[in-house]
N, C-alpha and C. Protein backbone atom coordinates (compact mmCIF):
# COMPACT_ATOMS: atom_id res chain seq x y z
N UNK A 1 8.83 1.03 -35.38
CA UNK A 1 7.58 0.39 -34.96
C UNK A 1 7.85 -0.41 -33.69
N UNK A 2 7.19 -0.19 -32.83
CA UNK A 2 7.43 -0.87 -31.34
C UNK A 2 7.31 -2.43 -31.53
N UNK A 3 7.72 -3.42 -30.85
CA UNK A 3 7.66 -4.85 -30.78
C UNK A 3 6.29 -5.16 -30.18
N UNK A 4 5.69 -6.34 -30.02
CA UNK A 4 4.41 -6.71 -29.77
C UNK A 4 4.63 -6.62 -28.03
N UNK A 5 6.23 -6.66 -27.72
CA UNK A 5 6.54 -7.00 -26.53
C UNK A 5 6.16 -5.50 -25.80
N UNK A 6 6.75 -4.50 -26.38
CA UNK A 6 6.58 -3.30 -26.13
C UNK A 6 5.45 -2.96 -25.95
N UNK A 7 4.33 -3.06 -26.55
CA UNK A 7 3.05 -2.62 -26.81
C UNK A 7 2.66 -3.42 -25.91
N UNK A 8 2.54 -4.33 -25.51
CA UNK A 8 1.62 -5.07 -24.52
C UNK A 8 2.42 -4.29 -23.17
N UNK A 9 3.50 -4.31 -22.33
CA UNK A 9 4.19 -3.43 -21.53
C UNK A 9 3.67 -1.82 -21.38
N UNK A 10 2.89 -1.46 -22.58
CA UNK A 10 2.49 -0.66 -22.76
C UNK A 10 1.64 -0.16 -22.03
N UNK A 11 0.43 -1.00 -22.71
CA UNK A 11 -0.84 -1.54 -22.48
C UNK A 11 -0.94 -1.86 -20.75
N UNK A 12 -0.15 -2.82 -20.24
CA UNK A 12 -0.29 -3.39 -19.45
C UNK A 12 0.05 -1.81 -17.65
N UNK A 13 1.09 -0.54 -18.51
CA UNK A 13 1.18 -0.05 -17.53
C UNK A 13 -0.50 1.14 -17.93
N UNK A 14 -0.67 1.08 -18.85
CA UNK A 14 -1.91 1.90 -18.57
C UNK A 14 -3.21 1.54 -17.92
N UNK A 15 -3.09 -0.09 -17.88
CA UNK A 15 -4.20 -0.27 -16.70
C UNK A 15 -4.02 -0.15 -15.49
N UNK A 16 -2.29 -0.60 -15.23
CA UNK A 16 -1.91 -0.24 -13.73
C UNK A 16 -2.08 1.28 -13.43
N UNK A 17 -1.74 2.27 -14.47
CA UNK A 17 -2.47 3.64 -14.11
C UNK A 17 -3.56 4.36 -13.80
N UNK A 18 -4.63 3.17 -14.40
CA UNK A 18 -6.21 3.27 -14.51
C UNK A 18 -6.50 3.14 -13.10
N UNK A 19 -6.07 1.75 -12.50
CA UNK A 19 -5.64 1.40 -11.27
C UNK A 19 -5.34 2.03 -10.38
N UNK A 20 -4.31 3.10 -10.69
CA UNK A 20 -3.62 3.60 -9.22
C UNK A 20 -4.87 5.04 -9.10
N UNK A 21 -5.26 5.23 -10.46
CA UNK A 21 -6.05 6.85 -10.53
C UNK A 21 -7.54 5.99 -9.59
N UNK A 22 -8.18 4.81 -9.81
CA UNK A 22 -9.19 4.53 -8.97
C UNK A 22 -9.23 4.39 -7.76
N UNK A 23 -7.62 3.96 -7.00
CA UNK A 23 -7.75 3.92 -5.70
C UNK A 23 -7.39 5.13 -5.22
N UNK A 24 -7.04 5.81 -5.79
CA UNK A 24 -7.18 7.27 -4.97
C UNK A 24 -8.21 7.90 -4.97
N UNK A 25 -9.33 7.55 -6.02
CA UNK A 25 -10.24 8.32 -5.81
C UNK A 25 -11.43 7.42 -4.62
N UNK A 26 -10.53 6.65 -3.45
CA UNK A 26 -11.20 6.33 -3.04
C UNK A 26 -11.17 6.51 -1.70
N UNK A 27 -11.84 6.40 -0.95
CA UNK A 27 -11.30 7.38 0.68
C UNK A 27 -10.01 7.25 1.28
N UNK A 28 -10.17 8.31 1.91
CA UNK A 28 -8.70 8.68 2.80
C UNK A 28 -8.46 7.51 3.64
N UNK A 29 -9.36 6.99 4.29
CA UNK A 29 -9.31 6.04 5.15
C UNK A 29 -9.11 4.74 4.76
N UNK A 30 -8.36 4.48 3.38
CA UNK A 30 -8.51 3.15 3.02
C UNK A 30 -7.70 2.52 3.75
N UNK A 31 -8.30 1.22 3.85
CA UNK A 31 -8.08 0.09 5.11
C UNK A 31 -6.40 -0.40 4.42
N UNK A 32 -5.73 -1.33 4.62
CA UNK A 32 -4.74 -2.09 4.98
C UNK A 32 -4.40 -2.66 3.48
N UNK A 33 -5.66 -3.51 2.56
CA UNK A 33 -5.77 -4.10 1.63
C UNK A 33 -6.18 -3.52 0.92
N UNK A 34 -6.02 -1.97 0.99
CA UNK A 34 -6.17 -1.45 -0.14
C UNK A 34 -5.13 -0.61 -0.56
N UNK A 35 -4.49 -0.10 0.68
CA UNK A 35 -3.27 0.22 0.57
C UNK A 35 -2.01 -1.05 0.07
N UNK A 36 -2.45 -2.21 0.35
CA UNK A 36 -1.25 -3.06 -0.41
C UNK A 36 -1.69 -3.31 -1.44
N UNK A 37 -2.99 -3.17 -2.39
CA UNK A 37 -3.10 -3.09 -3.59
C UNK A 37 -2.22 -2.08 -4.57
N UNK A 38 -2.31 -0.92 -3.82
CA UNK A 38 -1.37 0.22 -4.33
C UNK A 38 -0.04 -0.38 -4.25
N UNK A 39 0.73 -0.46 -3.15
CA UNK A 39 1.44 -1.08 -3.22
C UNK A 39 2.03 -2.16 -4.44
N UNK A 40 1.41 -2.61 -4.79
CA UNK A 40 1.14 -3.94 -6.02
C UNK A 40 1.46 -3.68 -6.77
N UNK A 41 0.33 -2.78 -7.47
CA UNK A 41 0.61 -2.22 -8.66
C UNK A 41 1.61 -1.23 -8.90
N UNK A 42 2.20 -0.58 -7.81
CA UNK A 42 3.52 0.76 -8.16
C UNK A 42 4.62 -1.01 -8.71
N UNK A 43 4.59 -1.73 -7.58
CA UNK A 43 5.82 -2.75 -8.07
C UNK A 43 5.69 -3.08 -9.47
N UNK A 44 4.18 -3.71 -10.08
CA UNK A 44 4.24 -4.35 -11.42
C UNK A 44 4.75 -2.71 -12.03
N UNK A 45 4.48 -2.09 -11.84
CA UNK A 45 4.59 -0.49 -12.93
C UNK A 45 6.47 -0.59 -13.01
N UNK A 46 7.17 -0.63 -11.81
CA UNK A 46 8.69 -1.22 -11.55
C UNK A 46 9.11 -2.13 -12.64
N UNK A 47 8.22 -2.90 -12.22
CA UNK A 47 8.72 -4.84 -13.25
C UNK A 47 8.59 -4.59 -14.57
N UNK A 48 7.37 -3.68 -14.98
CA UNK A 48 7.61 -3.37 -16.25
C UNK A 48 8.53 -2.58 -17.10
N UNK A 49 8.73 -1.32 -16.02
CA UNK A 49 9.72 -0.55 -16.85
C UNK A 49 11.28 -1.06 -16.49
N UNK A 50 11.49 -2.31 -15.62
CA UNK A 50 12.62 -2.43 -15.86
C UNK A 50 12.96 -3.45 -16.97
N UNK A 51 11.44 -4.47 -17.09
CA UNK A 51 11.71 -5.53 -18.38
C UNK A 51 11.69 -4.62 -19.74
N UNK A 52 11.31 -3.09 -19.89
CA UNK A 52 11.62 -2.40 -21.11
C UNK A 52 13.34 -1.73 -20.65
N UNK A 53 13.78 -1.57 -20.08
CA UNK A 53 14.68 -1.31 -20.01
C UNK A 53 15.69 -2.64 -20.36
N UNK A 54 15.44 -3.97 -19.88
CA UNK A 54 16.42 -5.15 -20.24
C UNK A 54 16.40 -4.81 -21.69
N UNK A 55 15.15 -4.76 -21.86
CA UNK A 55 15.03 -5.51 -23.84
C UNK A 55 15.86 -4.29 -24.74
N UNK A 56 15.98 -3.25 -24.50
CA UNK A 56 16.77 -2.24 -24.83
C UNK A 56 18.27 -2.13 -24.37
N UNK A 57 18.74 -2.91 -23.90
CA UNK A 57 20.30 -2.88 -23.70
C UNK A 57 20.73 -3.95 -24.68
């Protein structure tokens, strides 16, 4: 059974996925601040799978 820690890490990368699937569906031409939103969220998607990777060693 996963930890509460796990499940929220979980949780937390499927909105950053929700996330990355909406800004693409958004024009080619996205400006500056929307491209560092992407940006953003690939890092938290990083931060998370490396804090599941700590808790597992």
């Amino acid at each position: 059974m996963p930890s509460r820690k796990v499940e929220r890490i979980a949780s937390d990368l499927d909105d950053i996925a929700i996330e990355i699937d909406e800004l693409r569906e958004e024009s080619a031409s996205a400006d500056a601040e929307r491209l560092e939103e992407v940006k953003n969220a690939i890092d938290r998607a990083g931060d998370a799978l490396d804090e599941i990777t700590e808790s597992h060693d």
